[in-house]
ModelCIF file with pLDDT and N, C-alpha, C, O atoms, coordinates in Angstrom:
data_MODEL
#
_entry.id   MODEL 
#
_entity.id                         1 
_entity.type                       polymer 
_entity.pdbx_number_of_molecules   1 
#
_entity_poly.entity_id                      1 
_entity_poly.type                           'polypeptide(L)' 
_entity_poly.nstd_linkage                   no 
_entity_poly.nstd_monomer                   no 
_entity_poly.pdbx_seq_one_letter_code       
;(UNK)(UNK)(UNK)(UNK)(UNK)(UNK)(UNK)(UNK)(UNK)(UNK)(UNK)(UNK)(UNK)(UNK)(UNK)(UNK)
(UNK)(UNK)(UNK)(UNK)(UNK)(UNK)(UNK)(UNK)(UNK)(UNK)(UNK)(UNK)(UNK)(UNK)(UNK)(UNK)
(UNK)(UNK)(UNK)(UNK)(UNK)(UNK)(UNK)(UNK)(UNK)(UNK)(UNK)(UNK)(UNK)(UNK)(UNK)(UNK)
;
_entity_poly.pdbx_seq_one_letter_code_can   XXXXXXXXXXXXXXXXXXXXXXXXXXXXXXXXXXXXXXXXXXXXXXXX 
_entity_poly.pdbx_strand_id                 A 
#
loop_
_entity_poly_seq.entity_id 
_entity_poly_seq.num 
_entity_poly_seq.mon_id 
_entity_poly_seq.hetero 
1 1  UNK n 
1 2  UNK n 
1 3  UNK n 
1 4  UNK n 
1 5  UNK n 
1 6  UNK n 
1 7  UNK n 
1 8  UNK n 
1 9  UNK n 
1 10 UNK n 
1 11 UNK n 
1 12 UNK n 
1 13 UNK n 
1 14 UNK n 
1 15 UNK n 
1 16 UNK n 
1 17 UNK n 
1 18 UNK n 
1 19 UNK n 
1 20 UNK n 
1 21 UNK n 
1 22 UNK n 
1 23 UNK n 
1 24 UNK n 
1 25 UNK n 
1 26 UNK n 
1 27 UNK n 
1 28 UNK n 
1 29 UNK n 
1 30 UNK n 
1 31 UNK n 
1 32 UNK n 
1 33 UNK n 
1 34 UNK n 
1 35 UNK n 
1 36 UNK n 
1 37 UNK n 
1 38 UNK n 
1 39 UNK n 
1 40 UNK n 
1 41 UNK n 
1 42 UNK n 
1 43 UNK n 
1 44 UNK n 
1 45 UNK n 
1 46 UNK n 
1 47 UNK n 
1 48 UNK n 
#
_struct_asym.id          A 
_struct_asym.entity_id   1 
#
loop_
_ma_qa_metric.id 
_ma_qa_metric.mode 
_ma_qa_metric.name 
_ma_qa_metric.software_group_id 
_ma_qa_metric.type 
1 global pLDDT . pLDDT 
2 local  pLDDT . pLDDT 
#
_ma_qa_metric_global.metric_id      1 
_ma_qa_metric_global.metric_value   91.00 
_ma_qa_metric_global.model_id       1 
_ma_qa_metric_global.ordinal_id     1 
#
loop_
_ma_qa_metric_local.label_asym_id 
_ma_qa_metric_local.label_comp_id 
_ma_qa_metric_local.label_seq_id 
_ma_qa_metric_local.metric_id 
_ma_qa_metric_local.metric_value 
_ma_qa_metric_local.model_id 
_ma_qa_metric_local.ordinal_id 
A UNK 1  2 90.00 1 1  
A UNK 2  2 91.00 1 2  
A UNK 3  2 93.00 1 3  
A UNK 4  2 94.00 1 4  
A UNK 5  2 95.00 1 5  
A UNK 6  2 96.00 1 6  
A UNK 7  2 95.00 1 7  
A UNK 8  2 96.00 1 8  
A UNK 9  2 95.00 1 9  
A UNK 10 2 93.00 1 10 
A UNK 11 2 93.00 1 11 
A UNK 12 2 94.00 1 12 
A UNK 13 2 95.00 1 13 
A UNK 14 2 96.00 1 14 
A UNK 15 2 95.00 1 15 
A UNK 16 2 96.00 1 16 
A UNK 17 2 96.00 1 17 
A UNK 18 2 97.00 1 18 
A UNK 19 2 96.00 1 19 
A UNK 20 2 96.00 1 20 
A UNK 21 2 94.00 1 21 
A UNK 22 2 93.00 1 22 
A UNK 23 2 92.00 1 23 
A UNK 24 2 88.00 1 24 
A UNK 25 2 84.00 1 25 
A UNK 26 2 83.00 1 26 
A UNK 27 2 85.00 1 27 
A UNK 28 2 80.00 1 28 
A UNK 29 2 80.00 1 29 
A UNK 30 2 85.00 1 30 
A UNK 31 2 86.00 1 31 
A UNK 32 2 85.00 1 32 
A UNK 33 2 82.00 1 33 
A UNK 34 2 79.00 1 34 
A UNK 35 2 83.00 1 35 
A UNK 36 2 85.00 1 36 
A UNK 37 2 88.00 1 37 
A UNK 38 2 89.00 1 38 
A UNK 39 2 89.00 1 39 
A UNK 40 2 93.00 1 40 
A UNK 41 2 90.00 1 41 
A UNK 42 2 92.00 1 42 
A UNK 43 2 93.00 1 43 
A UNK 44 2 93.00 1 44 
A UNK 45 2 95.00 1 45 
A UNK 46 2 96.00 1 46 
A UNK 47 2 97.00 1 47 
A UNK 48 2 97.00 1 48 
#
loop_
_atom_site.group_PDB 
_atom_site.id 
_atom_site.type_symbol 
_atom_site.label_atom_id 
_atom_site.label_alt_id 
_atom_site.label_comp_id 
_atom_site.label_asym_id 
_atom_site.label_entity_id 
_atom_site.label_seq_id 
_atom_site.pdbx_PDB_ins_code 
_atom_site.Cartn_x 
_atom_site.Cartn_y 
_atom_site.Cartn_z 
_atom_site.occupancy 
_atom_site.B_iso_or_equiv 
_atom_site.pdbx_formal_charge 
_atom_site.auth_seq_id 
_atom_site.auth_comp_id 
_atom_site.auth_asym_id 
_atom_site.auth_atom_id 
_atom_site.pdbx_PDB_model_num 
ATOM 1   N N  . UNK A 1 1  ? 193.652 127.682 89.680  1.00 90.00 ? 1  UNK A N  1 
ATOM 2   C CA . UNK A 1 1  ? 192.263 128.142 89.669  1.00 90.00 ? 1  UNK A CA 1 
ATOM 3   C C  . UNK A 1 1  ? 191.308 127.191 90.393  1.00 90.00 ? 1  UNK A C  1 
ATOM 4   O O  . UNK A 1 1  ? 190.144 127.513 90.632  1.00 90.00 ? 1  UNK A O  1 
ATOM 5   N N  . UNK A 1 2  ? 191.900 125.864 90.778  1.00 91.00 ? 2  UNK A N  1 
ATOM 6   C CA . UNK A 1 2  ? 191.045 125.293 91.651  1.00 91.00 ? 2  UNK A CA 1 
ATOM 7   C C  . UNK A 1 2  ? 190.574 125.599 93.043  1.00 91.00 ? 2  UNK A C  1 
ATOM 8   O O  . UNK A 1 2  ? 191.500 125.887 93.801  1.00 91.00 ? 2  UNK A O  1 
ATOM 9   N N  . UNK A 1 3  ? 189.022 125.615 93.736  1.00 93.00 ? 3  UNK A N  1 
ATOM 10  C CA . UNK A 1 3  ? 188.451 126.033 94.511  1.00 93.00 ? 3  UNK A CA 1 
ATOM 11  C C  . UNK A 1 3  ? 188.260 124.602 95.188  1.00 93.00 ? 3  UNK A C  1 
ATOM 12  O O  . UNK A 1 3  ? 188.349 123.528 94.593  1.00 93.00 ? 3  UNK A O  1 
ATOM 13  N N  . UNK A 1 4  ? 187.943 124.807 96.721  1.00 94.00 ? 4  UNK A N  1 
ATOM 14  C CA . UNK A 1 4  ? 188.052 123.704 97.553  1.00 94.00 ? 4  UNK A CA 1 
ATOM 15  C C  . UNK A 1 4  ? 186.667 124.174 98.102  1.00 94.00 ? 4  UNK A C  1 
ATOM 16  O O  . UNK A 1 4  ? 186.294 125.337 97.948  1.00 94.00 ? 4  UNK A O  1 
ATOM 17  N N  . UNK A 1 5  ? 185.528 122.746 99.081  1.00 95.00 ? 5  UNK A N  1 
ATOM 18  C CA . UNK A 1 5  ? 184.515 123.398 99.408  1.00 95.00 ? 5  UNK A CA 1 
ATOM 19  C C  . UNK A 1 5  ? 184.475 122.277 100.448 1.00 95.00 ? 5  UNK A C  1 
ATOM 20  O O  . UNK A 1 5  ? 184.443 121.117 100.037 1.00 95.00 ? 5  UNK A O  1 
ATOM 21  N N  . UNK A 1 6  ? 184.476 122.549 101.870 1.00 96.00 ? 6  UNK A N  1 
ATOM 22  C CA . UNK A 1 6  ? 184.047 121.679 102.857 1.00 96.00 ? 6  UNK A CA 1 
ATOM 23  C C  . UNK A 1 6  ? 182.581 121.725 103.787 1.00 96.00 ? 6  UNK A C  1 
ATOM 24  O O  . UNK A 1 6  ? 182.098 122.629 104.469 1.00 96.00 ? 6  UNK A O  1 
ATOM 25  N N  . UNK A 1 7  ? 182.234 120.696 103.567 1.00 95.00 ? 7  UNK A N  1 
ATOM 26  C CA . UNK A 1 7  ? 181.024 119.840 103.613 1.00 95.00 ? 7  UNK A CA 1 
ATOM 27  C C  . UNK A 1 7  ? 180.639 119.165 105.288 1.00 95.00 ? 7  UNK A C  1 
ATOM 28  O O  . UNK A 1 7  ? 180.883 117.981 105.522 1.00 95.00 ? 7  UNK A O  1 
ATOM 29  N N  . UNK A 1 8  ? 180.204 119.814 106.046 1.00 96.00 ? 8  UNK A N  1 
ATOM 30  C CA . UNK A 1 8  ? 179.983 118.827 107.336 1.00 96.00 ? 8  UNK A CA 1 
ATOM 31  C C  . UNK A 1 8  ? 179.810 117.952 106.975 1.00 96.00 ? 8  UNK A C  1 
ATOM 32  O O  . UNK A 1 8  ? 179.389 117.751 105.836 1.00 96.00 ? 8  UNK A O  1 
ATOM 33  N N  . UNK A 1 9  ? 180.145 116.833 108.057 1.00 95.00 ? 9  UNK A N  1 
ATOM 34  C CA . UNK A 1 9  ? 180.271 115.275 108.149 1.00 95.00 ? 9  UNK A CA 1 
ATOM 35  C C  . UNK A 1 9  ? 180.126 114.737 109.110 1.00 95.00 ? 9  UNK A C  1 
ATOM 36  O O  . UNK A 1 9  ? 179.480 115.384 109.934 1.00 95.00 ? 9  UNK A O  1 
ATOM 37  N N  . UNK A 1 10 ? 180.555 113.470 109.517 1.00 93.00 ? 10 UNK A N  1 
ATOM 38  C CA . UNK A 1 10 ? 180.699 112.833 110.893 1.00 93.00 ? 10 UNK A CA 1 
ATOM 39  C C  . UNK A 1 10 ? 181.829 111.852 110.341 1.00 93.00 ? 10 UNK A C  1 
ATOM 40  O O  . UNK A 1 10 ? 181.927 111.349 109.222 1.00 93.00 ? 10 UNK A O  1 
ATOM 41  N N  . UNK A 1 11 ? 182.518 111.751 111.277 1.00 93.00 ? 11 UNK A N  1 
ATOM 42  C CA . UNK A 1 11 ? 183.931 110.790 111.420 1.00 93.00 ? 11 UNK A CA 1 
ATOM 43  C C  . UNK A 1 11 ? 184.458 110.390 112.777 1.00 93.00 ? 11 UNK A C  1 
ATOM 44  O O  . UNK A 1 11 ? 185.185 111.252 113.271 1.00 93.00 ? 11 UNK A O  1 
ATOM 45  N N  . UNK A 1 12 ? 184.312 109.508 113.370 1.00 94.00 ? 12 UNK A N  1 
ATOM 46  C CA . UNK A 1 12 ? 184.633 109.254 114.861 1.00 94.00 ? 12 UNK A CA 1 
ATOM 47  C C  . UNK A 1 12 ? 185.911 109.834 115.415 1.00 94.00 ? 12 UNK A C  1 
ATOM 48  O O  . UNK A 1 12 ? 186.012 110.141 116.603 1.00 94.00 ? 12 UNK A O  1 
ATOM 49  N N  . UNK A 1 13 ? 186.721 109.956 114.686 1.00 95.00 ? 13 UNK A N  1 
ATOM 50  C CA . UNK A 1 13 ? 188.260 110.298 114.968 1.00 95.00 ? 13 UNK A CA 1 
ATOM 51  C C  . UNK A 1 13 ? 188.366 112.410 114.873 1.00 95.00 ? 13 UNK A C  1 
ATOM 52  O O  . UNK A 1 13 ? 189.207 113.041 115.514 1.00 95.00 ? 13 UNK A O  1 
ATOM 53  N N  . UNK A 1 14 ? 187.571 112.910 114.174 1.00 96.00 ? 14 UNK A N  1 
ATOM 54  C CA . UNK A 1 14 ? 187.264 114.104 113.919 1.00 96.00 ? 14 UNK A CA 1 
ATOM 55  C C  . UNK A 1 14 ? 186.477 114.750 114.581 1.00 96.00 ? 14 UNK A C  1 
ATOM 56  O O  . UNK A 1 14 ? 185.676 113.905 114.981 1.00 96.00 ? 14 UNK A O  1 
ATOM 57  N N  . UNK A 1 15 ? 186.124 115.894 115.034 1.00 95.00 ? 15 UNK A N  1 
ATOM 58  C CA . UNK A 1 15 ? 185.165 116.504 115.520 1.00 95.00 ? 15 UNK A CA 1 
ATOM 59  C C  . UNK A 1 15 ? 185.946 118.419 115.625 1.00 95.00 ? 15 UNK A C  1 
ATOM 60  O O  . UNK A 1 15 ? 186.795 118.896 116.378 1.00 95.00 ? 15 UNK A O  1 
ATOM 61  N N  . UNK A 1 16 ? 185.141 119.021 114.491 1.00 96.00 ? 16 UNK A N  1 
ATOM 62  C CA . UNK A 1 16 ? 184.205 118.929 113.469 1.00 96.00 ? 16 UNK A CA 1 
ATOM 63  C C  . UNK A 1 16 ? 185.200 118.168 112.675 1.00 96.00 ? 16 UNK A C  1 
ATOM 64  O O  . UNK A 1 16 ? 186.391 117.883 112.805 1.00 96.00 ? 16 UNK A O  1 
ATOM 65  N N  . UNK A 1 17 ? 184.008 117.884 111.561 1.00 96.00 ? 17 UNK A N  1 
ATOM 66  C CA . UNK A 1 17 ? 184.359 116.915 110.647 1.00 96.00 ? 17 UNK A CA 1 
ATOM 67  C C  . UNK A 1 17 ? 183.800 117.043 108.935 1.00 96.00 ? 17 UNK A C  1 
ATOM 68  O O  . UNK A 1 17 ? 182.625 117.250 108.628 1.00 96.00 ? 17 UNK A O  1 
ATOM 69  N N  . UNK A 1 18 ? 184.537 116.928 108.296 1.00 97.00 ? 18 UNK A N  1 
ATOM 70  C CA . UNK A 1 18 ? 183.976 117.663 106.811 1.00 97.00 ? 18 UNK A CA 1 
ATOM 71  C C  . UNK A 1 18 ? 184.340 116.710 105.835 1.00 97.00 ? 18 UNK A C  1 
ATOM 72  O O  . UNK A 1 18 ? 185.146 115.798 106.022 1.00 97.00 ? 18 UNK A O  1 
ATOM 73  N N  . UNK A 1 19 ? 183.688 116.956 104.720 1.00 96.00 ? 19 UNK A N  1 
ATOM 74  C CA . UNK A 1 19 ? 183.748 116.145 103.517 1.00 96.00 ? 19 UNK A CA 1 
ATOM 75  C C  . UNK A 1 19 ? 184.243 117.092 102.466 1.00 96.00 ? 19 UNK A C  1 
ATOM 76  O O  . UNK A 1 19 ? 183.625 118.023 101.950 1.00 96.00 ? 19 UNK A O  1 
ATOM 77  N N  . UNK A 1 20 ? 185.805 116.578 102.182 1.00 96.00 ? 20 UNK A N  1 
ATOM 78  C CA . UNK A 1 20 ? 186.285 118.239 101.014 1.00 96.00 ? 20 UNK A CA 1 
ATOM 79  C C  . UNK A 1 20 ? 185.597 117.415 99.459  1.00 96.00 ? 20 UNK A C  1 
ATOM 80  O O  . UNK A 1 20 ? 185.287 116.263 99.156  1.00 96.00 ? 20 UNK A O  1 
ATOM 81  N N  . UNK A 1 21 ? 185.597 118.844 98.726  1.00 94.00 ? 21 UNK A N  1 
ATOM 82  C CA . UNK A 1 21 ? 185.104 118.803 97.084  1.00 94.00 ? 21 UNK A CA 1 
ATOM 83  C C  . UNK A 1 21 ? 186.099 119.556 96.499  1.00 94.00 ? 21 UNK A C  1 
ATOM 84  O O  . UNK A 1 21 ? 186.560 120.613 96.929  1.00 94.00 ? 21 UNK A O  1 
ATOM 85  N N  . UNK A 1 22 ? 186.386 119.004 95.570  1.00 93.00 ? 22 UNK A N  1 
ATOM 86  C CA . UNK A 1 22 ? 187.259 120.280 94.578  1.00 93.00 ? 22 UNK A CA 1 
ATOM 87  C C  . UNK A 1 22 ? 186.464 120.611 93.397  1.00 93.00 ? 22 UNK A C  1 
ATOM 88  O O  . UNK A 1 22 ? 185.793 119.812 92.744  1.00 93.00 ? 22 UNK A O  1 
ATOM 89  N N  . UNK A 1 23 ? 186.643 122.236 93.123  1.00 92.00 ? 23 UNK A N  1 
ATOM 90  C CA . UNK A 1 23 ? 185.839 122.002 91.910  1.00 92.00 ? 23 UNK A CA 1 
ATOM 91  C C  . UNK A 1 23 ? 186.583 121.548 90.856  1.00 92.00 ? 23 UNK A C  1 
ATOM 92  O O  . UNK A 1 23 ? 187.780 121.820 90.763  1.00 92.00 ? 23 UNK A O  1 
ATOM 93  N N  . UNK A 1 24 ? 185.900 120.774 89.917  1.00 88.00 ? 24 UNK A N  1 
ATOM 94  C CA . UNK A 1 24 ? 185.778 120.318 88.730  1.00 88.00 ? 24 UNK A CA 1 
ATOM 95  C C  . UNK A 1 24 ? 187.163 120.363 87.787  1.00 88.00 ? 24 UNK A C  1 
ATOM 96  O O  . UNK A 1 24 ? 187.146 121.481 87.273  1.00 88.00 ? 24 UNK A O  1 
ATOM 97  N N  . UNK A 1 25 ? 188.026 119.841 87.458  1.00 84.00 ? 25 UNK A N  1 
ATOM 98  C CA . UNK A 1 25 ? 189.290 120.533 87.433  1.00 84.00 ? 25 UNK A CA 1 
ATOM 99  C C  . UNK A 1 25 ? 189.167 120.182 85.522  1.00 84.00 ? 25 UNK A C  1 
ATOM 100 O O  . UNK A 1 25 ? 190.064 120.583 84.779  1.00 84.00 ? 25 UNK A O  1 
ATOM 101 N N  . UNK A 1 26 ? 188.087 119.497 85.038  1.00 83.00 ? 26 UNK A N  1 
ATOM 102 C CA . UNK A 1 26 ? 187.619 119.414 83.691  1.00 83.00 ? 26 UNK A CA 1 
ATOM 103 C C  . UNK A 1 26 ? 186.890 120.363 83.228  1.00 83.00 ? 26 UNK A C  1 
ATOM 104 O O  . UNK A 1 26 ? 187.240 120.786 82.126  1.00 83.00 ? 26 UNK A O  1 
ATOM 105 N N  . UNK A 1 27 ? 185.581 121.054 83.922  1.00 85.00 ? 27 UNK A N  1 
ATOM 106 C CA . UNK A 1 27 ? 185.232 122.076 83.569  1.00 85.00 ? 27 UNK A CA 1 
ATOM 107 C C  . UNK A 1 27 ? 185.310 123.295 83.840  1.00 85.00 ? 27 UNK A C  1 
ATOM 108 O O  . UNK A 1 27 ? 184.752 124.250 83.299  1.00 85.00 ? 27 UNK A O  1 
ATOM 109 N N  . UNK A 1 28 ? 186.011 123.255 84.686  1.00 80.00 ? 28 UNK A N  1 
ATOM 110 C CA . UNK A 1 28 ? 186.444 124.883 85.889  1.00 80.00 ? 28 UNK A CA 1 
ATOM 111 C C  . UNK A 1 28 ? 185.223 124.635 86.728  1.00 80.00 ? 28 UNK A C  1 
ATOM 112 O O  . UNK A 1 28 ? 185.378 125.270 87.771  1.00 80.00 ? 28 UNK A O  1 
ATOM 113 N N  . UNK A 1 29 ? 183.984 123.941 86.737  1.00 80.00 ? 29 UNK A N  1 
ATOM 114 C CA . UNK A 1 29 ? 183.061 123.767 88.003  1.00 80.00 ? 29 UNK A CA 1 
ATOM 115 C C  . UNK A 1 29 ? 181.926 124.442 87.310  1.00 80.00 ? 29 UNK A C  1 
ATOM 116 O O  . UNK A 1 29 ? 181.074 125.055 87.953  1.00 80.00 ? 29 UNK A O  1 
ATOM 117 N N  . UNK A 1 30 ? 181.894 124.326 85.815  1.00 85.00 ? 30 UNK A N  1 
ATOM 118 C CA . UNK A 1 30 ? 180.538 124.723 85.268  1.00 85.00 ? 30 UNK A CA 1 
ATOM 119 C C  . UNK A 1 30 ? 179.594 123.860 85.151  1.00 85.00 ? 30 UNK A C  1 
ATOM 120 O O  . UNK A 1 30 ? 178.379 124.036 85.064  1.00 85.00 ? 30 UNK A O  1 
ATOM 121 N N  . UNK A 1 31 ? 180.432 122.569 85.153  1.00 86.00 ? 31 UNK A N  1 
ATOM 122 C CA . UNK A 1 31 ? 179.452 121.178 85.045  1.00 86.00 ? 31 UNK A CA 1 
ATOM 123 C C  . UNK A 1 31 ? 179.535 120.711 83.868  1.00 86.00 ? 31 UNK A C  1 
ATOM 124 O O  . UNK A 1 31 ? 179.255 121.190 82.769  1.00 86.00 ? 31 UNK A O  1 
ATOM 125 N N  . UNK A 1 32 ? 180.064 119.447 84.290  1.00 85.00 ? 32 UNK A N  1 
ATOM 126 C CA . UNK A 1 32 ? 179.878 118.502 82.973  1.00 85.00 ? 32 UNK A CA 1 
ATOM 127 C C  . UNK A 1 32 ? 179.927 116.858 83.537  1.00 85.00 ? 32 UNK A C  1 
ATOM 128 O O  . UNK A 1 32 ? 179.766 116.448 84.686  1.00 85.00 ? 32 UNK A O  1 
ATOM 129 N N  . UNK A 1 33 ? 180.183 116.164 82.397  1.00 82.00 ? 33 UNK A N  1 
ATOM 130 C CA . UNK A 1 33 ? 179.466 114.586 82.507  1.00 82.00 ? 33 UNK A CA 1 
ATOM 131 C C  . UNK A 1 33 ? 181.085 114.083 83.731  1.00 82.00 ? 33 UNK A C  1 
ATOM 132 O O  . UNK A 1 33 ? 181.008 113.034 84.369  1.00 82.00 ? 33 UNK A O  1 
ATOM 133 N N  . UNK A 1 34 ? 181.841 114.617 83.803  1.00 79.00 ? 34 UNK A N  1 
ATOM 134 C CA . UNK A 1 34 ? 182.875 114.073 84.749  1.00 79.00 ? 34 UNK A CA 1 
ATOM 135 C C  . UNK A 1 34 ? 182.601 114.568 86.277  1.00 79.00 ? 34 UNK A C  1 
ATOM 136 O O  . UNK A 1 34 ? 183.267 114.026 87.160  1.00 79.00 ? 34 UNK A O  1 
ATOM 137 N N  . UNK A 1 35 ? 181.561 115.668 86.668  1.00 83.00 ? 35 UNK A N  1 
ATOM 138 C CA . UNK A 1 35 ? 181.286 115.760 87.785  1.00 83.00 ? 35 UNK A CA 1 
ATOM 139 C C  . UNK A 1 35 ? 179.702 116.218 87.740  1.00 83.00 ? 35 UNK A C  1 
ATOM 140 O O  . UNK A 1 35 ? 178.962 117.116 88.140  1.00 83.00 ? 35 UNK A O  1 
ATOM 141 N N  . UNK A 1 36 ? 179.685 115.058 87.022  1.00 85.00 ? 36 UNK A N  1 
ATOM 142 C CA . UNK A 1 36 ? 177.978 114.862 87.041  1.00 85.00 ? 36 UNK A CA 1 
ATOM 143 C C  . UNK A 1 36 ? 176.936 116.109 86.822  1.00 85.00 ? 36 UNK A C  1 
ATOM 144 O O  . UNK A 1 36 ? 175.772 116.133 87.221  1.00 85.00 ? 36 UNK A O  1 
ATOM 145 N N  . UNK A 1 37 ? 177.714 117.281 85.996  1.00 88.00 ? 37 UNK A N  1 
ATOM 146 C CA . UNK A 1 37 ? 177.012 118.277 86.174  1.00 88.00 ? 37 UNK A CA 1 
ATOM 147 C C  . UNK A 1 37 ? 176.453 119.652 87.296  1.00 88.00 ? 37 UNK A C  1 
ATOM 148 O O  . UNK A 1 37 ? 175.689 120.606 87.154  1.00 88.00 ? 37 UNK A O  1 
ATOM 149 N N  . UNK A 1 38 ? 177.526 118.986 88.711  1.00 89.00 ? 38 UNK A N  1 
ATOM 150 C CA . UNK A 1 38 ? 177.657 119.657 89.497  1.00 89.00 ? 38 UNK A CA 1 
ATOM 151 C C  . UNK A 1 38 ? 178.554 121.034 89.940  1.00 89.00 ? 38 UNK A C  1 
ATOM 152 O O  . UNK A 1 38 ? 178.281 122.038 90.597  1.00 89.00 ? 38 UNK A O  1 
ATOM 153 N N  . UNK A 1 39 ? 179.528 120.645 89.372  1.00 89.00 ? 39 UNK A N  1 
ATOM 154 C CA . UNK A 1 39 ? 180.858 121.303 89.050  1.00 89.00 ? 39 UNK A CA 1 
ATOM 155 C C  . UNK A 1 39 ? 181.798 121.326 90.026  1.00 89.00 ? 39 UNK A C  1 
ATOM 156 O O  . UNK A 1 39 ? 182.751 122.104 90.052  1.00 89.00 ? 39 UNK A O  1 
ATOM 157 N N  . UNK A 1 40 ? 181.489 120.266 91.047  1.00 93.00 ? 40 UNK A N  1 
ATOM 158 C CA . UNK A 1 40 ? 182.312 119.907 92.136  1.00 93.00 ? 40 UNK A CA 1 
ATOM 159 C C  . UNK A 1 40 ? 182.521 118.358 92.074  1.00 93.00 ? 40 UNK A C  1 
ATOM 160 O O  . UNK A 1 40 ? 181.790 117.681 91.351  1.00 93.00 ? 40 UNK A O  1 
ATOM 161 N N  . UNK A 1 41 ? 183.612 117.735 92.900  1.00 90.00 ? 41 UNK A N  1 
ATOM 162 C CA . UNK A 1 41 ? 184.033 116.380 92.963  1.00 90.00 ? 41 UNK A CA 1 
ATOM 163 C C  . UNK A 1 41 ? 184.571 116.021 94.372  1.00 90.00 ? 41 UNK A C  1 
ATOM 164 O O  . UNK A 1 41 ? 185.644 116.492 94.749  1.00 90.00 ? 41 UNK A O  1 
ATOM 165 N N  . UNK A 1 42 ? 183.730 115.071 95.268  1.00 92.00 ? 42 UNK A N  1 
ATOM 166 C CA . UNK A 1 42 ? 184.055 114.584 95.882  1.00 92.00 ? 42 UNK A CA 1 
ATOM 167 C C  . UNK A 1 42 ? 185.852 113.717 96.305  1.00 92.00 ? 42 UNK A C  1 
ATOM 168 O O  . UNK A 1 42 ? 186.286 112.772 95.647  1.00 92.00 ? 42 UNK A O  1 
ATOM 169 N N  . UNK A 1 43 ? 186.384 114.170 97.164  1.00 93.00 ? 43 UNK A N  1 
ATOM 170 C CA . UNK A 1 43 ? 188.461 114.103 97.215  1.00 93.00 ? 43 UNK A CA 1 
ATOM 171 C C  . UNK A 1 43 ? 188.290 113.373 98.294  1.00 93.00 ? 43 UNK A C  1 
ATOM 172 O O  . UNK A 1 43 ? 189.001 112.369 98.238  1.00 93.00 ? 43 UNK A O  1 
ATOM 173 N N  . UNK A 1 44 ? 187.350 113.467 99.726  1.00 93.00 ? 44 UNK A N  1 
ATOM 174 C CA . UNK A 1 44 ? 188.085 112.714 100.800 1.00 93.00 ? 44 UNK A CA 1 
ATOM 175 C C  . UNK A 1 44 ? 187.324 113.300 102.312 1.00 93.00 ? 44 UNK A C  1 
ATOM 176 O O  . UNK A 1 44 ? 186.351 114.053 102.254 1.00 93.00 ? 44 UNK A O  1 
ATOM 177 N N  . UNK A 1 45 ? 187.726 112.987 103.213 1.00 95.00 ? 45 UNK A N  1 
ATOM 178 C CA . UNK A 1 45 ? 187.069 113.359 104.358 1.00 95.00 ? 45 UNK A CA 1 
ATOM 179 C C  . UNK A 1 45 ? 188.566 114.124 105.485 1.00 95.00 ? 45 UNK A C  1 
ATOM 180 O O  . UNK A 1 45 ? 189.718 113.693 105.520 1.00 95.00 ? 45 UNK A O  1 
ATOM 181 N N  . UNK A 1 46 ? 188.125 115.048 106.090 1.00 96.00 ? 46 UNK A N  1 
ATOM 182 C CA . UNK A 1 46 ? 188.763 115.972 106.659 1.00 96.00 ? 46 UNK A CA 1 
ATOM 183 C C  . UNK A 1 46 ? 188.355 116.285 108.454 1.00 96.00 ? 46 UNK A C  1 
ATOM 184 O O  . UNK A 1 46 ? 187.348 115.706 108.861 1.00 96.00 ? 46 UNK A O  1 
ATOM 185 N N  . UNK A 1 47 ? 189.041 117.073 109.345 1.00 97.00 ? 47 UNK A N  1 
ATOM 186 C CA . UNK A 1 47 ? 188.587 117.305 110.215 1.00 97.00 ? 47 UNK A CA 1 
ATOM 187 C C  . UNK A 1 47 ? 189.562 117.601 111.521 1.00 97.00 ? 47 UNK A C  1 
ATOM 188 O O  . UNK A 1 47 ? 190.723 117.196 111.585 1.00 97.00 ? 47 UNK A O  1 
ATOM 189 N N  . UNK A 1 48 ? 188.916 118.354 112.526 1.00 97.00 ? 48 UNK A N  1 
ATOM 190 C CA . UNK A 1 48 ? 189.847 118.370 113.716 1.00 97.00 ? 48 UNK A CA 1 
ATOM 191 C C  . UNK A 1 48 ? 189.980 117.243 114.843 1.00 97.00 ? 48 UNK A C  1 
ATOM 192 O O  . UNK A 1 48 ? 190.784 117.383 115.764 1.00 97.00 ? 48 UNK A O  1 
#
């Protein structure tokens, strides 16, 4: 049930270039104190 969400970025080696999120794998991505209430979590940086 986890959802992925990519984020433009900049990365010298990439172009385009994204910042992935997963949602929340504590609240299903409704928000709580482990993803700050957002319901997403920052994983890593991505790109072509």
């Amino acid at each position: 049930n986890v959802r992925t969400r990519f984020r433009p970025h900049f990365f010298p080696f990439t172009e385009p270039s994204a910042e992935v999120d997963v949602s929340c794998p504590f609240c299903g991505g409704s928000g709580c104190r482990i993803c700050k209430q957002s319901g997403w979590i920052e994983m890593g940086g991505s790109g072509m």
